[in-house]
N, C-alpha and C. Protein backbone atom coordinates (compact mmCIF):
# COMPACT_ATOMS: atom_id res chain seq x y z
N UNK A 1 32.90 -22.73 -35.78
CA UNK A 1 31.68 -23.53 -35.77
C UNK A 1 31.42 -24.11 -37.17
N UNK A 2 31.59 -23.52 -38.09
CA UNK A 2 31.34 -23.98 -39.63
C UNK A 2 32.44 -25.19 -40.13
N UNK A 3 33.50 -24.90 -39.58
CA UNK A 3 34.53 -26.02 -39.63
C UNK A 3 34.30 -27.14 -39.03
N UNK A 4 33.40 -27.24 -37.47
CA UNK A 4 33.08 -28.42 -37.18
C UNK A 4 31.87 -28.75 -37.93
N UNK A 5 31.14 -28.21 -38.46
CA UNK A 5 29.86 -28.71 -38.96
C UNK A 5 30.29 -29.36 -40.22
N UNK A 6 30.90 -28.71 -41.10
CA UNK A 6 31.38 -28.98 -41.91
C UNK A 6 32.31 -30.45 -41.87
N UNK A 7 32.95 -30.61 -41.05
CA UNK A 7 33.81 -32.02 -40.82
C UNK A 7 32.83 -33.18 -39.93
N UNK A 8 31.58 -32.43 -39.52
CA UNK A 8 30.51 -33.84 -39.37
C UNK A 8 29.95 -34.09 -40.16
N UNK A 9 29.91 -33.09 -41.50
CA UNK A 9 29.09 -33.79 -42.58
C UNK A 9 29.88 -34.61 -43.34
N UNK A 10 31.09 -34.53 -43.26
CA UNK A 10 32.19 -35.08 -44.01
C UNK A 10 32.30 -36.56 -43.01
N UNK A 11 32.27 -36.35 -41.87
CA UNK A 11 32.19 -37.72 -41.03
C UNK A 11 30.64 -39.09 -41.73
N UNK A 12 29.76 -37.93 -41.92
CA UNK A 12 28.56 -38.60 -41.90
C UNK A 12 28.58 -39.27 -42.87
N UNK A 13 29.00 -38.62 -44.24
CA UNK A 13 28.59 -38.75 -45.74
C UNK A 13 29.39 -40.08 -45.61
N UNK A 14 30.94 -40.24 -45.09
CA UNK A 14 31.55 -41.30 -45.27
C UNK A 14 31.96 -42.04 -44.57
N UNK A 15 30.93 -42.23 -43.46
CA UNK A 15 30.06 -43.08 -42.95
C UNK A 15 28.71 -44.18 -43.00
N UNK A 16 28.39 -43.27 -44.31
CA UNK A 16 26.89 -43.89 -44.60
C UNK A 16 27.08 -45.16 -45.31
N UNK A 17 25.98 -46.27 -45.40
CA UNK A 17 26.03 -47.32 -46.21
C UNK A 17 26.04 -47.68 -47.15
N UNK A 18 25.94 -46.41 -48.06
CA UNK A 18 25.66 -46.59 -49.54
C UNK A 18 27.21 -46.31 -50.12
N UNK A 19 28.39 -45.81 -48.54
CA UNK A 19 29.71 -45.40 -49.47
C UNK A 19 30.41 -46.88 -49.31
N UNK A 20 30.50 -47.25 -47.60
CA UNK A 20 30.83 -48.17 -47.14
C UNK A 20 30.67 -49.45 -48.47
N UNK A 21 31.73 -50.16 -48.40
CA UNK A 21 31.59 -51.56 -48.95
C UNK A 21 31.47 -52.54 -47.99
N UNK A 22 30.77 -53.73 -48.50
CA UNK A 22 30.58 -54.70 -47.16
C UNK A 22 32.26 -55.46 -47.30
N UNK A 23 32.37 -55.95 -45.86
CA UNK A 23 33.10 -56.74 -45.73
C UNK A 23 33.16 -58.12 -45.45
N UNK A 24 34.19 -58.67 -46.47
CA UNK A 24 34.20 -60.01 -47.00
C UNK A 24 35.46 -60.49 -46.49
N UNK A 25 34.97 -61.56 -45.30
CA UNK A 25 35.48 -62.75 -44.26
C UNK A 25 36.51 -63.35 -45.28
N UNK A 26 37.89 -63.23 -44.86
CA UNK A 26 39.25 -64.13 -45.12
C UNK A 26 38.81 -65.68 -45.17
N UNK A 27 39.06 -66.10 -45.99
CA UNK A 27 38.25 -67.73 -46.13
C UNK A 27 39.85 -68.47 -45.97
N UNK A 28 39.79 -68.98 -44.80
CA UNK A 28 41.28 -69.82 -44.29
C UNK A 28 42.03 -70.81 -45.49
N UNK A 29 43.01 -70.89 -45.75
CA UNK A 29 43.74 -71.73 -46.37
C UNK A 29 44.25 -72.65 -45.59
N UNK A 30 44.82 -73.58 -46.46
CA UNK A 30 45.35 -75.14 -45.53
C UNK A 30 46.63 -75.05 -45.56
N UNK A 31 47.07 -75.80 -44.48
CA UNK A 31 48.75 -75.32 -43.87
C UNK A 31 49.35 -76.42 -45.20
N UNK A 32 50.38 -76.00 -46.08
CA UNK A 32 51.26 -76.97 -46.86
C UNK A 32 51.98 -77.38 -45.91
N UNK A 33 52.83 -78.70 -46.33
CA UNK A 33 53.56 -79.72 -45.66
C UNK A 33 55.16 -78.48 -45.33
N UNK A 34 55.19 -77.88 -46.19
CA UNK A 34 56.63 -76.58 -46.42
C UNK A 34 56.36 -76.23 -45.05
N UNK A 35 55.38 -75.64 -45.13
CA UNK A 35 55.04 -74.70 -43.39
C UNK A 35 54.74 -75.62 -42.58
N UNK A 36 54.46 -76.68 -42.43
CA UNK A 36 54.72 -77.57 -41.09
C UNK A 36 55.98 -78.07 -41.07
N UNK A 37 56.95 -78.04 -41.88
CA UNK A 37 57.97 -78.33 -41.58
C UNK A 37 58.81 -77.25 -41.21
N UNK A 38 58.42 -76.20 -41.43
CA UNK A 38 59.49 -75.28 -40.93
C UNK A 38 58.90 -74.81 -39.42
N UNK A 39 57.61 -74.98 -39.20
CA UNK A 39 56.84 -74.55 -37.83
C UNK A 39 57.54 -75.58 -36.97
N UNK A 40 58.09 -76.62 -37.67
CA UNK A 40 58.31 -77.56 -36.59
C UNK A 40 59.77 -77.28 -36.35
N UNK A 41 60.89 -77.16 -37.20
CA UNK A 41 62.28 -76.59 -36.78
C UNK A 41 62.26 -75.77 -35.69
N UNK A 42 60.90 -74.36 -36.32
CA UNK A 42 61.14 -73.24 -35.44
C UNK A 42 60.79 -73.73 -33.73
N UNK A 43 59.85 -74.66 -33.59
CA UNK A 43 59.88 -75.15 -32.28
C UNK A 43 60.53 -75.50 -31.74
N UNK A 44 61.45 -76.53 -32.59
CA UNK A 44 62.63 -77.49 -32.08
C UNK A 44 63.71 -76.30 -31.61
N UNK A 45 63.72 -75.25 -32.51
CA UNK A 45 65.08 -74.64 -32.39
C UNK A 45 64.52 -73.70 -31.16
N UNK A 46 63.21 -73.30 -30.85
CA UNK A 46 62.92 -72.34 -29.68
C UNK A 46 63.17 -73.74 -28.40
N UNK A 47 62.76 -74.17 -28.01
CA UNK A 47 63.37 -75.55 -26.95
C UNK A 47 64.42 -75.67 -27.02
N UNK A 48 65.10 -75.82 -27.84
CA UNK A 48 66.83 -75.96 -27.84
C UNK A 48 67.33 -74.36 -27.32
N UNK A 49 66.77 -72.90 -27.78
CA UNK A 49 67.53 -72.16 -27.11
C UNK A 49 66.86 -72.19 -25.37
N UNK A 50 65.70 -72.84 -25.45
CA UNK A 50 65.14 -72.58 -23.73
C UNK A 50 66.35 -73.52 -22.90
N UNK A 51 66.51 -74.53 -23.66
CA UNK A 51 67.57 -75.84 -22.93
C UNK A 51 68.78 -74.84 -22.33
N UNK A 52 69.42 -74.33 -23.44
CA UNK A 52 70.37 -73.41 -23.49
C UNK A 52 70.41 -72.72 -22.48
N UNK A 53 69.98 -71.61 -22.49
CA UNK A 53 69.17 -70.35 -21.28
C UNK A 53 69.29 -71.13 -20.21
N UNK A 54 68.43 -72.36 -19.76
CA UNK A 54 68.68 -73.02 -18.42
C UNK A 54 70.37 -73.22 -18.12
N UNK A 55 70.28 -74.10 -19.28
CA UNK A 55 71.89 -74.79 -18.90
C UNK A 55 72.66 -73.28 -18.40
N UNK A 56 72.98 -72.14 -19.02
CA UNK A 56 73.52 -71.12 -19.30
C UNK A 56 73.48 -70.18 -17.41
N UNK A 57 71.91 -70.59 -16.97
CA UNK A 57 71.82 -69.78 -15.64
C UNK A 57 72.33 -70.47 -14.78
N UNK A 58 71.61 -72.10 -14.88
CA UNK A 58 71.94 -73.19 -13.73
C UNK A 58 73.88 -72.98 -13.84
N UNK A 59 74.29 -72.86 -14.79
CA UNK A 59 75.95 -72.60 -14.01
C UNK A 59 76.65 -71.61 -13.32
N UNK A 60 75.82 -70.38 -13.12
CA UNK A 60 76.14 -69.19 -12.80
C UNK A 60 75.95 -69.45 -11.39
């Protein structure tokens, strides 16, 4: 019994608001031209393996 009491005060204490820090919202960055160009390969190249995959079943 002293062990659980003991580990709710330990729950409580660092729980409370005065330990807690607030949390501060990720403020979005803007996509560089680098990463739209490679987002766009990676598309091209995911469609090209879907093409694939078809072509690959439709002959079976």
């Amino acid at each position: 019994m002293r062990y659980i009491l003991s580990s709710l005060l330990a729950c409580v204490v660092s729980a409370s608001g005065a330990v807690a820090s607030q949390f501060d919202r990720p403020i979005p960055q803007a996509q560089s031209a680098t990463a739209e160009l490679w987002y766009a390969l990676a598309c091209l190249s995911l469609i090209a393996a879907m093409v694939a995959v078809q072509w690959l079943v439709s002959r079976r």
